[in-house]
N, C-alpha and C. Protein backbone atom coordinates (compact mmCIF):
# COMPACT_ATOMS: atom_id res chain seq x y z
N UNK A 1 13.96 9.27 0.41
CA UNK A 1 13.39 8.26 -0.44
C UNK A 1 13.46 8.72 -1.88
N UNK A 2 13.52 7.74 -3.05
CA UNK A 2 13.82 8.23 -4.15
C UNK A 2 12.04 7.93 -4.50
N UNK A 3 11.34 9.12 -5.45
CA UNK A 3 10.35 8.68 -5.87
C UNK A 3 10.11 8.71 -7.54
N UNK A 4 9.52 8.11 -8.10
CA UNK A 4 9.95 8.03 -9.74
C UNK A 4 9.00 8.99 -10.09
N UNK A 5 8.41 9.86 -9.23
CA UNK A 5 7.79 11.32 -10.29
C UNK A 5 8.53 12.90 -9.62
N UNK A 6 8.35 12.98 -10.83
CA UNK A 6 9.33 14.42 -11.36
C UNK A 6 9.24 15.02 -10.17
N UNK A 7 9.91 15.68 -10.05
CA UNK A 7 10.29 16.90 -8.92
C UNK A 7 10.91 16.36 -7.74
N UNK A 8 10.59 14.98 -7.79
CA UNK A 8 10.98 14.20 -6.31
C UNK A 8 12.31 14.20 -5.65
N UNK A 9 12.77 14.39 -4.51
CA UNK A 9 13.96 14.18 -4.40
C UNK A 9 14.34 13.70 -2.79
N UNK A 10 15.51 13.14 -2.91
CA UNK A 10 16.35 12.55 -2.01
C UNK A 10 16.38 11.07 -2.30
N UNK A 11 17.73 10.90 -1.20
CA UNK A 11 18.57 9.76 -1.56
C UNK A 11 18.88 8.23 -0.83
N UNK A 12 17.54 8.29 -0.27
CA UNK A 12 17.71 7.16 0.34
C UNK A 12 17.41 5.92 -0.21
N UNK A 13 17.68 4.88 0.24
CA UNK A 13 17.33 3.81 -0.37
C UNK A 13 16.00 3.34 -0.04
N UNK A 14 15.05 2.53 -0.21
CA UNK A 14 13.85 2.29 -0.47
C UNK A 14 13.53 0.79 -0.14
N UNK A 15 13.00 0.27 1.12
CA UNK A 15 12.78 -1.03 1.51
C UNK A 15 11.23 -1.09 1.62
N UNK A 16 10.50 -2.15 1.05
CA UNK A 16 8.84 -2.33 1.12
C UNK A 16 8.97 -3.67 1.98
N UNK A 17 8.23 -3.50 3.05
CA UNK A 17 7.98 -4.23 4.49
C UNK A 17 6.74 -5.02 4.10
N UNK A 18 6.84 -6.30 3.92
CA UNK A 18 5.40 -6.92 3.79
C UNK A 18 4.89 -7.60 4.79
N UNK A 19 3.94 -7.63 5.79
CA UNK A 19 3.64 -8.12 7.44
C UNK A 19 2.81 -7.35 8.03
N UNK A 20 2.63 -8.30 8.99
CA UNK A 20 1.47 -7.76 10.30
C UNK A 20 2.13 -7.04 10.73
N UNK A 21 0.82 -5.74 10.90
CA UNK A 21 1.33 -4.66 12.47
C UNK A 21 1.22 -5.34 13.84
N UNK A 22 1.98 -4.94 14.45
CA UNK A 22 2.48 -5.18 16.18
C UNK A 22 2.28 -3.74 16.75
N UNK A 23 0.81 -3.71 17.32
CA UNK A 23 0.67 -2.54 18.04
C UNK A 23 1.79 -1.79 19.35
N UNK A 24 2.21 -2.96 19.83
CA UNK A 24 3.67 -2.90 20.89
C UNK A 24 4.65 -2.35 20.10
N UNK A 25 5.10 -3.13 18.81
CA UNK A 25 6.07 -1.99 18.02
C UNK A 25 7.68 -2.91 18.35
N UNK A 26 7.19 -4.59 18.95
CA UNK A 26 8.18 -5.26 19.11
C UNK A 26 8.14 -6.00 18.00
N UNK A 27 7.52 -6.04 16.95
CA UNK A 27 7.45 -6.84 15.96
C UNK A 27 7.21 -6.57 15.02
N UNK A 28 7.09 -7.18 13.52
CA UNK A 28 6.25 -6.70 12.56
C UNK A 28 6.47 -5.72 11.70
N UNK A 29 5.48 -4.84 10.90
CA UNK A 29 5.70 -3.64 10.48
C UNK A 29 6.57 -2.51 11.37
N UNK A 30 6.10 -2.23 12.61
CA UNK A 30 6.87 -1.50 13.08
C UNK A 30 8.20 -1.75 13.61
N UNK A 31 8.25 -2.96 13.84
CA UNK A 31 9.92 -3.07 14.51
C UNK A 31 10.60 -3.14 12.91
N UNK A 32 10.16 -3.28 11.46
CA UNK A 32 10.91 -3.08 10.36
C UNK A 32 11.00 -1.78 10.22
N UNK A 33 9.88 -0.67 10.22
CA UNK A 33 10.06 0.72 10.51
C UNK A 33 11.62 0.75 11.26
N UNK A 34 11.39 0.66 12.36
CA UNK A 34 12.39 1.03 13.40
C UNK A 34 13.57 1.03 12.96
N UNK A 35 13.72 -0.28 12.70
CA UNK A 35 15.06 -0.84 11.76
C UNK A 35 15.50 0.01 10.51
N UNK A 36 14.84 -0.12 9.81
CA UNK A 36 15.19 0.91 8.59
C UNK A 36 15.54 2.00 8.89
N UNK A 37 14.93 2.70 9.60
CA UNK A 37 15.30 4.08 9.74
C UNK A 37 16.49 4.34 10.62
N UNK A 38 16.47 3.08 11.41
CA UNK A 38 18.13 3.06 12.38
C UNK A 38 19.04 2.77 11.13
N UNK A 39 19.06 2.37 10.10
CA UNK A 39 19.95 2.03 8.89
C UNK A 39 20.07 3.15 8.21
N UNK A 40 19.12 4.73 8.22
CA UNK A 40 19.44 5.62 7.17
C UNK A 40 18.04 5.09 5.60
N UNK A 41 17.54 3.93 6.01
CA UNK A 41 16.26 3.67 4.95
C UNK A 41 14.94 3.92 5.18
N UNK A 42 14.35 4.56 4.14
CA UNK A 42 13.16 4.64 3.89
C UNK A 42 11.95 3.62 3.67
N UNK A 43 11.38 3.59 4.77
CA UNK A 43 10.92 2.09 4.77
C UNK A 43 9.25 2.12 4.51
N UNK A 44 9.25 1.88 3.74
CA UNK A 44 7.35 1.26 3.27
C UNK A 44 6.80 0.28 3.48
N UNK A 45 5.43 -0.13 3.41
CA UNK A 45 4.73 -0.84 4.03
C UNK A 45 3.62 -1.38 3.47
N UNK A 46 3.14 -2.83 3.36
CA UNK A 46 2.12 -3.43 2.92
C UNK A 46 1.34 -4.34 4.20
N UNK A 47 0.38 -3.91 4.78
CA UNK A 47 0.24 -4.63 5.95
C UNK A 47 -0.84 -6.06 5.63
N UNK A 48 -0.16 -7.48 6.18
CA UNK A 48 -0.85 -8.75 5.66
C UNK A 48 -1.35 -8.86 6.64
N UNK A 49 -1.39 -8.74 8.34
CA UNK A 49 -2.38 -8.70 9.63
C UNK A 49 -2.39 -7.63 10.08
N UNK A 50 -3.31 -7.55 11.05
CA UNK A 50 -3.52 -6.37 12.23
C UNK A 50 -4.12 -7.35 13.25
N UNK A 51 -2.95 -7.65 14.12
CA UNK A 51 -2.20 -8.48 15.50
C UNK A 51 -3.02 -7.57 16.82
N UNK A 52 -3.19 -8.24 17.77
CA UNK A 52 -3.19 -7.89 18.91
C UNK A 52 -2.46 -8.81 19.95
N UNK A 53 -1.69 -7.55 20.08
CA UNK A 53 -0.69 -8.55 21.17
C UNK A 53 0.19 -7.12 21.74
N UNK A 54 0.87 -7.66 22.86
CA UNK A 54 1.83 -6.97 23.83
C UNK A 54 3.16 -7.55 23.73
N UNK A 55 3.96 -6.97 24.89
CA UNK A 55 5.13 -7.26 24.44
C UNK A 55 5.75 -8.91 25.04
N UNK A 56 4.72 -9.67 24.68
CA UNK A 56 4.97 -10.86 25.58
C UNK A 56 4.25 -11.94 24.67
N UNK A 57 3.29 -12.02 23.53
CA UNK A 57 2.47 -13.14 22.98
C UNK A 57 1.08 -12.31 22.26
N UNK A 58 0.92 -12.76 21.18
CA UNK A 58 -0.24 -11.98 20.23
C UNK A 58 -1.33 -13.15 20.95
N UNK A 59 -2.59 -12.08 21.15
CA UNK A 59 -3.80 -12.45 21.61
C UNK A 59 -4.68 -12.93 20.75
N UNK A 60 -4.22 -12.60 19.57
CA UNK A 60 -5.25 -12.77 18.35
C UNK A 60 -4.79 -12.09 17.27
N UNK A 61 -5.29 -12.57 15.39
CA UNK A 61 -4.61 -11.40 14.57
C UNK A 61 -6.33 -11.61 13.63
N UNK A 62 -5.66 -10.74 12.74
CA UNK A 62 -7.08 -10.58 11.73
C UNK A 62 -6.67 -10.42 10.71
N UNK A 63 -6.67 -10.85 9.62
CA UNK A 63 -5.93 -11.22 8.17
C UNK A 63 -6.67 -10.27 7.58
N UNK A 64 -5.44 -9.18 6.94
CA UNK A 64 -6.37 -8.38 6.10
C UNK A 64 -6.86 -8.98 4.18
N UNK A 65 -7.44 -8.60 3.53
CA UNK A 65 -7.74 -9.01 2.23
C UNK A 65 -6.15 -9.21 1.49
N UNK A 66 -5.77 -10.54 0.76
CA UNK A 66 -4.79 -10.55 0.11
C UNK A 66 -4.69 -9.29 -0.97
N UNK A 67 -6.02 -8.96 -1.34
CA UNK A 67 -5.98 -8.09 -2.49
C UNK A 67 -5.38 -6.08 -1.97
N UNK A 68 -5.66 -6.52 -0.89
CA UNK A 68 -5.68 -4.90 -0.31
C UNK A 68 -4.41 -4.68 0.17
N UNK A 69 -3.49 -5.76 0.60
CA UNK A 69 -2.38 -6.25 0.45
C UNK A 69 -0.97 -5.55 -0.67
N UNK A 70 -1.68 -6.51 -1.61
CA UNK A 70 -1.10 -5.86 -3.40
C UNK A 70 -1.56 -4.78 -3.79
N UNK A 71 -2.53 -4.17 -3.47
CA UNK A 71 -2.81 -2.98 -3.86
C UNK A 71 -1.86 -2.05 -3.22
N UNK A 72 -1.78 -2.16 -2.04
CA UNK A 72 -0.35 -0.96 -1.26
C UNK A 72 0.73 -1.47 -1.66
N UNK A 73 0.93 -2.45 -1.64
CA UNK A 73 2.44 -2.94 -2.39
C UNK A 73 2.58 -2.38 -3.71
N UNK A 74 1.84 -2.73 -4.47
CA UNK A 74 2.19 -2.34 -6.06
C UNK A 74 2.14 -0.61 -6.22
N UNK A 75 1.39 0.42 -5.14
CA UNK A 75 0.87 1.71 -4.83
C UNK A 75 2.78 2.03 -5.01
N UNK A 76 2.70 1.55 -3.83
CA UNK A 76 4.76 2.22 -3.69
C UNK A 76 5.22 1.38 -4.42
N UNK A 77 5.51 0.45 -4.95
CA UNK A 77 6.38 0.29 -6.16
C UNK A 77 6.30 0.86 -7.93
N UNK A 78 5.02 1.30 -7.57
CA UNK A 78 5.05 1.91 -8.96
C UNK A 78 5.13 3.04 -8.80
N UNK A 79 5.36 3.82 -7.48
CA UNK A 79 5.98 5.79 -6.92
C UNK A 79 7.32 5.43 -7.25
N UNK A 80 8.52 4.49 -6.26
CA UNK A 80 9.35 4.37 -5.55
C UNK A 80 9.96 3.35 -6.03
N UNK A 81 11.68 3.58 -6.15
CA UNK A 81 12.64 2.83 -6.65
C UNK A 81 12.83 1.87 -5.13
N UNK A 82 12.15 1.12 -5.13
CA UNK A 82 12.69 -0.29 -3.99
C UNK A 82 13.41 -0.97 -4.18
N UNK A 83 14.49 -0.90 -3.65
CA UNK A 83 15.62 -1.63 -3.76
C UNK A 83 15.46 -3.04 -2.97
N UNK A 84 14.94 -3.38 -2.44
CA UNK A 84 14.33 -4.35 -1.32
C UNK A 84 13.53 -4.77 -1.06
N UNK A 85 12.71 -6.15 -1.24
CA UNK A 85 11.11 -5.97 -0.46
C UNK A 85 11.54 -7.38 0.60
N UNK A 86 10.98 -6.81 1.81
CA UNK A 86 11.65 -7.46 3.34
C UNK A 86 9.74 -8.19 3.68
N UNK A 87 9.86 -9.56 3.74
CA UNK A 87 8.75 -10.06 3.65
C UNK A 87 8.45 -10.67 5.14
N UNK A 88 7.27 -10.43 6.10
CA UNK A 88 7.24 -10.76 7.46
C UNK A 88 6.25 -11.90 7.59
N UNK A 89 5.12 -12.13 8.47
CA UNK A 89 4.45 -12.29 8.64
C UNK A 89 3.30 -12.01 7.58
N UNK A 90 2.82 -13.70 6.87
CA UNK A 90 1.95 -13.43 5.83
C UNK A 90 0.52 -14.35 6.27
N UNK A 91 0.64 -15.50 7.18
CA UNK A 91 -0.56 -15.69 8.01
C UNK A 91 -1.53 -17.07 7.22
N UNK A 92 -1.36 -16.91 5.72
CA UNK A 92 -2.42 -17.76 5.11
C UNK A 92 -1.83 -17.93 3.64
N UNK A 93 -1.99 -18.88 3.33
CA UNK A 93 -1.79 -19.54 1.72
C UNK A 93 -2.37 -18.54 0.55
N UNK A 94 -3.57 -18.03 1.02
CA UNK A 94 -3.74 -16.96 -0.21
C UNK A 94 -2.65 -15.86 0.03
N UNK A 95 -2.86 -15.53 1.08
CA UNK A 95 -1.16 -14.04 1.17
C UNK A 95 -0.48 -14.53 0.31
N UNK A 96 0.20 -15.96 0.51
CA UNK A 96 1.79 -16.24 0.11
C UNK A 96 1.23 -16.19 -1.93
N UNK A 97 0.09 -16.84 -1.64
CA UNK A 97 0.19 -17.04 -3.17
C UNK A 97 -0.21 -15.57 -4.09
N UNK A 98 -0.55 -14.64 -3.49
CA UNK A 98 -0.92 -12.92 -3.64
C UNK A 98 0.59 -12.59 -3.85
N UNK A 99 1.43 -13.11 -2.88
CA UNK A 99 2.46 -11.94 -2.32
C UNK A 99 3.78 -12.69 -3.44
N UNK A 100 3.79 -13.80 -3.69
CA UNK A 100 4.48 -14.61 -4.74
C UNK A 100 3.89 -13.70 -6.25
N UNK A 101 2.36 -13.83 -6.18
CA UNK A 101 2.95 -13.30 -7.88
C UNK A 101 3.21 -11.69 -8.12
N UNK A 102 3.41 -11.01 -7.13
CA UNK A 102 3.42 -9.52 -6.98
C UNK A 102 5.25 -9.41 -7.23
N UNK A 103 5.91 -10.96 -6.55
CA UNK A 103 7.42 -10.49 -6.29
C UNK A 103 7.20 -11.49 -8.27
N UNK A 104 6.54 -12.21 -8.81
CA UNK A 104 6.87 -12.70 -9.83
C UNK A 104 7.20 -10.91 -11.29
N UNK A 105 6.25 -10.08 -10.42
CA UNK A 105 6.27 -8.93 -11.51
C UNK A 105 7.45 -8.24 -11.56
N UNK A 106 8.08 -8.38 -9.95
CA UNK A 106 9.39 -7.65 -9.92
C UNK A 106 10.34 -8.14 -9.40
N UNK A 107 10.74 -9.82 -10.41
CA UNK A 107 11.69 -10.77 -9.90
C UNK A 107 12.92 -9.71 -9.88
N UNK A 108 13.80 -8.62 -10.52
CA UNK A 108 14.84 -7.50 -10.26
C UNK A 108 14.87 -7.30 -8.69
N UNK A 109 14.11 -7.45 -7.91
CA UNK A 109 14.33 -6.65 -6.68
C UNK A 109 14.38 -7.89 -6.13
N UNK A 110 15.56 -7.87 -5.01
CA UNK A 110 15.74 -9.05 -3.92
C UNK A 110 14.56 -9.11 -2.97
N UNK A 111 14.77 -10.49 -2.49
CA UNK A 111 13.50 -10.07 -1.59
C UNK A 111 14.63 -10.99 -0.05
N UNK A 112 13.93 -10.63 1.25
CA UNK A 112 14.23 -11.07 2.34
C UNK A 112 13.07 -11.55 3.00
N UNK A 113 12.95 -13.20 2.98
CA UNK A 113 11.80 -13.68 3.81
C UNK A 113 11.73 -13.83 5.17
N UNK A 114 11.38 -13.37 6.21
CA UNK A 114 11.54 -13.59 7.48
C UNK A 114 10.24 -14.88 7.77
N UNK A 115 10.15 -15.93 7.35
CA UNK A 115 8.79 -16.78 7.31
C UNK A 115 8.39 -17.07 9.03
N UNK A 116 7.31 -15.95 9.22
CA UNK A 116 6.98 -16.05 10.66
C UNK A 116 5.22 -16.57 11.05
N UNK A 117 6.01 -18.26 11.72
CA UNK A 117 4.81 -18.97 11.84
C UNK A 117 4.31 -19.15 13.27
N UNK A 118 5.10 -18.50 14.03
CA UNK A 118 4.30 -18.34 15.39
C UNK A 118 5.03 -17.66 16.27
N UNK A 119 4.35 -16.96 17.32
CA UNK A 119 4.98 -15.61 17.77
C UNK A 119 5.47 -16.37 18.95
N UNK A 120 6.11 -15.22 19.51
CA UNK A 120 7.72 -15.70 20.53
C UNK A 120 7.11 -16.07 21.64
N UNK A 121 5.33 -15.77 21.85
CA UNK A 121 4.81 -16.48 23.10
C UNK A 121 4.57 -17.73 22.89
N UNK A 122 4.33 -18.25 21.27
CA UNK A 122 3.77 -19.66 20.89
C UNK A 122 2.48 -19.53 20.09
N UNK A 123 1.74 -18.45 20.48
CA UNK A 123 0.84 -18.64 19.11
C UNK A 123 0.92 -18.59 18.24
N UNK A 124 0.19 -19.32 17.48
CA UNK A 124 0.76 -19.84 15.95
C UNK A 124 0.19 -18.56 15.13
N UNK A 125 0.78 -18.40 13.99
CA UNK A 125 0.52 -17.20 13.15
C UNK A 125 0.15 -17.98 11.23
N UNK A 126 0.44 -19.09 11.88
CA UNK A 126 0.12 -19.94 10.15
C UNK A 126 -0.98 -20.69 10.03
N UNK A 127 -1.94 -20.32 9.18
CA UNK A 127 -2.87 -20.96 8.67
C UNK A 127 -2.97 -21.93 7.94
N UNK A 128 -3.98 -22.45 7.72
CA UNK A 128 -3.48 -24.13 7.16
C UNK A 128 -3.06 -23.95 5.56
N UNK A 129 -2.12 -25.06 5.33
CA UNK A 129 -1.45 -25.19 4.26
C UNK A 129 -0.14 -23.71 4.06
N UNK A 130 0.17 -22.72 5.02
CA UNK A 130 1.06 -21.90 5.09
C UNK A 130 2.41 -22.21 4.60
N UNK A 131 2.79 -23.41 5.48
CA UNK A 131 4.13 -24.27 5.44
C UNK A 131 4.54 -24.38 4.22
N UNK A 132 3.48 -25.12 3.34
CA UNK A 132 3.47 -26.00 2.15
C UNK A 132 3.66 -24.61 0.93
N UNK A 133 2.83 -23.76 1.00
CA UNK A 133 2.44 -22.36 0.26
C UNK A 133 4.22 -21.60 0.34
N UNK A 134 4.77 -21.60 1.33
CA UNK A 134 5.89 -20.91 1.90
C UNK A 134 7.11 -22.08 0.68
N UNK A 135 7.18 -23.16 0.85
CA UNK A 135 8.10 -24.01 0.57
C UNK A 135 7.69 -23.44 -1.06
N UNK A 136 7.02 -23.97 -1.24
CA UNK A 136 6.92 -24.10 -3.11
C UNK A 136 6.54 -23.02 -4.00
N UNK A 137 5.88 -21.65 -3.33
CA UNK A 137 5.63 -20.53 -4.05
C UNK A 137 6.89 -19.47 -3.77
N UNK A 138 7.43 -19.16 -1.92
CA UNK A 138 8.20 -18.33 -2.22
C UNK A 138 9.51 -18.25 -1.89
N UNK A 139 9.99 -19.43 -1.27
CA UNK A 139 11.37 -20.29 -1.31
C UNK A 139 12.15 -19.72 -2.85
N UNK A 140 11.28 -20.53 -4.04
CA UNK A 140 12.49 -20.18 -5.04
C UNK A 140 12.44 -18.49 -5.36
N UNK A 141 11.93 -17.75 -4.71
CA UNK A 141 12.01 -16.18 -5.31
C UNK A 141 13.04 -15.18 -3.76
N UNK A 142 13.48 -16.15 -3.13
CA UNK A 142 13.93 -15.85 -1.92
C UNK A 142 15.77 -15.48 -2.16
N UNK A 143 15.88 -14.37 -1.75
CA UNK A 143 17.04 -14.04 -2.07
C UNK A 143 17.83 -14.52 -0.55
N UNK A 144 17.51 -13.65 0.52
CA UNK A 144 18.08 -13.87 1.81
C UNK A 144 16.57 -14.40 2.70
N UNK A 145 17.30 -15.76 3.60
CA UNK A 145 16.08 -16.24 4.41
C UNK A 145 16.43 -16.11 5.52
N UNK A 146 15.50 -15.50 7.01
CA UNK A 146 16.00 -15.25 8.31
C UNK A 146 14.87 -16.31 8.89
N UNK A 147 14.97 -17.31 8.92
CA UNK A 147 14.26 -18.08 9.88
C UNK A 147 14.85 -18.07 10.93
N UNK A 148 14.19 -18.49 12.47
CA UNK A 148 14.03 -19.09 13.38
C UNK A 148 14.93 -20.61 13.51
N UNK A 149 15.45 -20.80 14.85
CA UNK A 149 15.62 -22.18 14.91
C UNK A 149 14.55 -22.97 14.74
N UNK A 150 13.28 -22.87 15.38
CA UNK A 150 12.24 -23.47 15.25
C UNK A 150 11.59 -23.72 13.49
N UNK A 151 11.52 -22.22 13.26
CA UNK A 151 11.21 -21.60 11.94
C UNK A 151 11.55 -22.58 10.78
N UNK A 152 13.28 -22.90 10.96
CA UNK A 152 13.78 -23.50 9.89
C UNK A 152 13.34 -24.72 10.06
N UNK A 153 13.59 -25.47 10.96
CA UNK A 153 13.38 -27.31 11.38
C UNK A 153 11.86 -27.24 10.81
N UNK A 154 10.89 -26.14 11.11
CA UNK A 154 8.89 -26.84 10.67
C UNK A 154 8.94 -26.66 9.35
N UNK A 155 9.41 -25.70 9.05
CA UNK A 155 9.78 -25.75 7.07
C UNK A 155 10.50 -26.60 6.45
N UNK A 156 11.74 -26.89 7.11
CA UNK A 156 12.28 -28.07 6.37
C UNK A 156 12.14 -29.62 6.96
N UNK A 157 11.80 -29.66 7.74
CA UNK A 157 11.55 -31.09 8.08
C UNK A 157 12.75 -32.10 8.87
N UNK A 158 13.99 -31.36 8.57
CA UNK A 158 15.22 -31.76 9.05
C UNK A 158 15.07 -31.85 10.50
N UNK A 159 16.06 -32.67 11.03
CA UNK A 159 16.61 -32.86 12.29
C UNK A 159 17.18 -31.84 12.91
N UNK A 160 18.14 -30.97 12.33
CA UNK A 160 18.64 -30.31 12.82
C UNK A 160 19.06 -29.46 12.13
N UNK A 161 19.68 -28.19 12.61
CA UNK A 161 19.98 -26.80 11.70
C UNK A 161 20.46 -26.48 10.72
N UNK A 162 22.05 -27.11 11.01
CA UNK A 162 22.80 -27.51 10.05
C UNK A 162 21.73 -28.12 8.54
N UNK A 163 21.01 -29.21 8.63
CA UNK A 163 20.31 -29.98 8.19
C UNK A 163 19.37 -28.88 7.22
N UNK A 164 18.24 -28.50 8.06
CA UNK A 164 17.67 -27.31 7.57
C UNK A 164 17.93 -26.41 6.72
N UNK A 165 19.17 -26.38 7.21
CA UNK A 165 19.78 -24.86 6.08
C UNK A 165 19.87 -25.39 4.67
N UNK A 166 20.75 -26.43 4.58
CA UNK A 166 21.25 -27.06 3.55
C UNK A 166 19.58 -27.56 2.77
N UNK A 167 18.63 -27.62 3.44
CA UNK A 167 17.17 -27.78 2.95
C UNK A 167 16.82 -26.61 2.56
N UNK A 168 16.90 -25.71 3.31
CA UNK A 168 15.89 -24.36 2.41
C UNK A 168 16.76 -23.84 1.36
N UNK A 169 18.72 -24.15 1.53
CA UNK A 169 19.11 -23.64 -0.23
C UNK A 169 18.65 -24.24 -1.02
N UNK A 170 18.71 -25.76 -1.00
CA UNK A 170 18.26 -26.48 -1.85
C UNK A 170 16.74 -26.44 -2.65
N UNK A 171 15.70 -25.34 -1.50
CA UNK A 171 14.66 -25.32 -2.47
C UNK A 171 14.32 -24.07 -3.17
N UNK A 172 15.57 -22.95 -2.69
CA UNK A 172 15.59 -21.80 -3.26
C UNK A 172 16.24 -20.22 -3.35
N UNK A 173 16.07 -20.44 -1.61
CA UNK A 173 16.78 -19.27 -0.87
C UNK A 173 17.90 -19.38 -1.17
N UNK A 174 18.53 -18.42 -1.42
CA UNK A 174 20.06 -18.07 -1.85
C UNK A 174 20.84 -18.33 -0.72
N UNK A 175 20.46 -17.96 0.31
CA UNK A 175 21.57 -17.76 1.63
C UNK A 175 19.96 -18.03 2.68
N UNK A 176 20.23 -18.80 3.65
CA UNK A 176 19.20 -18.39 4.67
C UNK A 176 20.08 -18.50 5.89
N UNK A 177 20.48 -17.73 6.56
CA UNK A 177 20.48 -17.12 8.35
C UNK A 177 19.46 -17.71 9.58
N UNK A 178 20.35 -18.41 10.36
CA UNK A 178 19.14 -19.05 10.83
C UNK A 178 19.56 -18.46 12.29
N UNK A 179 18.43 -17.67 12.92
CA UNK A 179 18.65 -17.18 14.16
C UNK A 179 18.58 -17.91 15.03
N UNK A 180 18.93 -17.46 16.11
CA UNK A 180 18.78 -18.90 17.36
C UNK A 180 17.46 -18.05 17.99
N UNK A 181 16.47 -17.53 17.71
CA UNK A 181 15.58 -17.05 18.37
C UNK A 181 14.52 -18.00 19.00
N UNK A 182 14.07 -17.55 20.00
CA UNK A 182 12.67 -18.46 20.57
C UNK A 182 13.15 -19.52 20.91
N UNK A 183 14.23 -19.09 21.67
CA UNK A 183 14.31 -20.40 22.28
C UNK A 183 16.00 -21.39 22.02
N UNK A 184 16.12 -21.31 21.00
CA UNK A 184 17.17 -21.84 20.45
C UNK A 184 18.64 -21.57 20.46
């Protein structure tokens, strides 16, 4: 990891993970851990839930403080050259609108939204007004978008994928990837 005080060293690149932990380690903070470090990256962390769930459907989550949130986020970006901030599971309209003006301080760094509104068993992970918060605060700061088949169609409103996509460039995302996950 590169860190911006003196003495620091090594050369990895630097990704900040914003999302719920997944105590299973199939999701979330830790399956971005996982990932990164299968890539050779140094991966950091701002946690927006603490989930209970297995490897089959979250039982329940618990929204941590938006503020406590930005406080670990801004902690490693003001150590650490982040080349990346990879955005997961944010749960509630204050997150998005916390986690929007944190990426407004460091529009330079791409960001990757994974907008995750309900887990692969079906419980929903979005709180009211999420959808709406997601479209108009962090759509236009969205470099790469990985929605869901499902994911993309409840955000954009479209019929169909094709449809969708051509909806979320249009409101911001540079490129969005639309997985066939959950189903699709």
């Amino acid at each position: 990891m590169e860190s911006r005080r003196p003495g620091a060293v090594g050369p990895l690149p630097v990704v900040l993970a914003i999302a719920g932990s997944d105590p299973s380690g199939g999701a979330g903070l830790q399956a971005d851990l996982l990932t990164l470090a299968s890539l050779g990256v140094h991966g950091c962390t701002a946690v927006t839930a603490l989930t209970v769930q297995d490897s089959v459907n979250v039982r329940g989550y618990t929204p941590v403080d938006p503020r406590d949130t930005i406080a670990q986020a801004r902690a490693v970006l003001e150590d650490m050259s982040v080349q990346v901030i990879k955005i997961g599971m944010l749960g509630s309209a204050a997150m998005v609108a916390a986690v929007s003006a944190l990426l407004a301080d460091h529009s330079q760094i791409p960001v990757v939204l994974d907008p995750v509104l309900a887990a692969g068993g079906g419980t929903a992970l979005a709180g009211a007004g999420l959808r709406e918060a997601l479209v108009a605060q962090l759509l236009p700061r969205v470099t790469v978008m990985t929605p869901n088949g499902p994911e993309a169609l409840a955000l954009s409103g479209a019929g169909d994928l094709p449809a969708a996509g051509v909806w979320l460039n249009r409101r911001g995302a540079e490129w969005a990837l639309i997985s066939g996950g959950h189903g699709e």
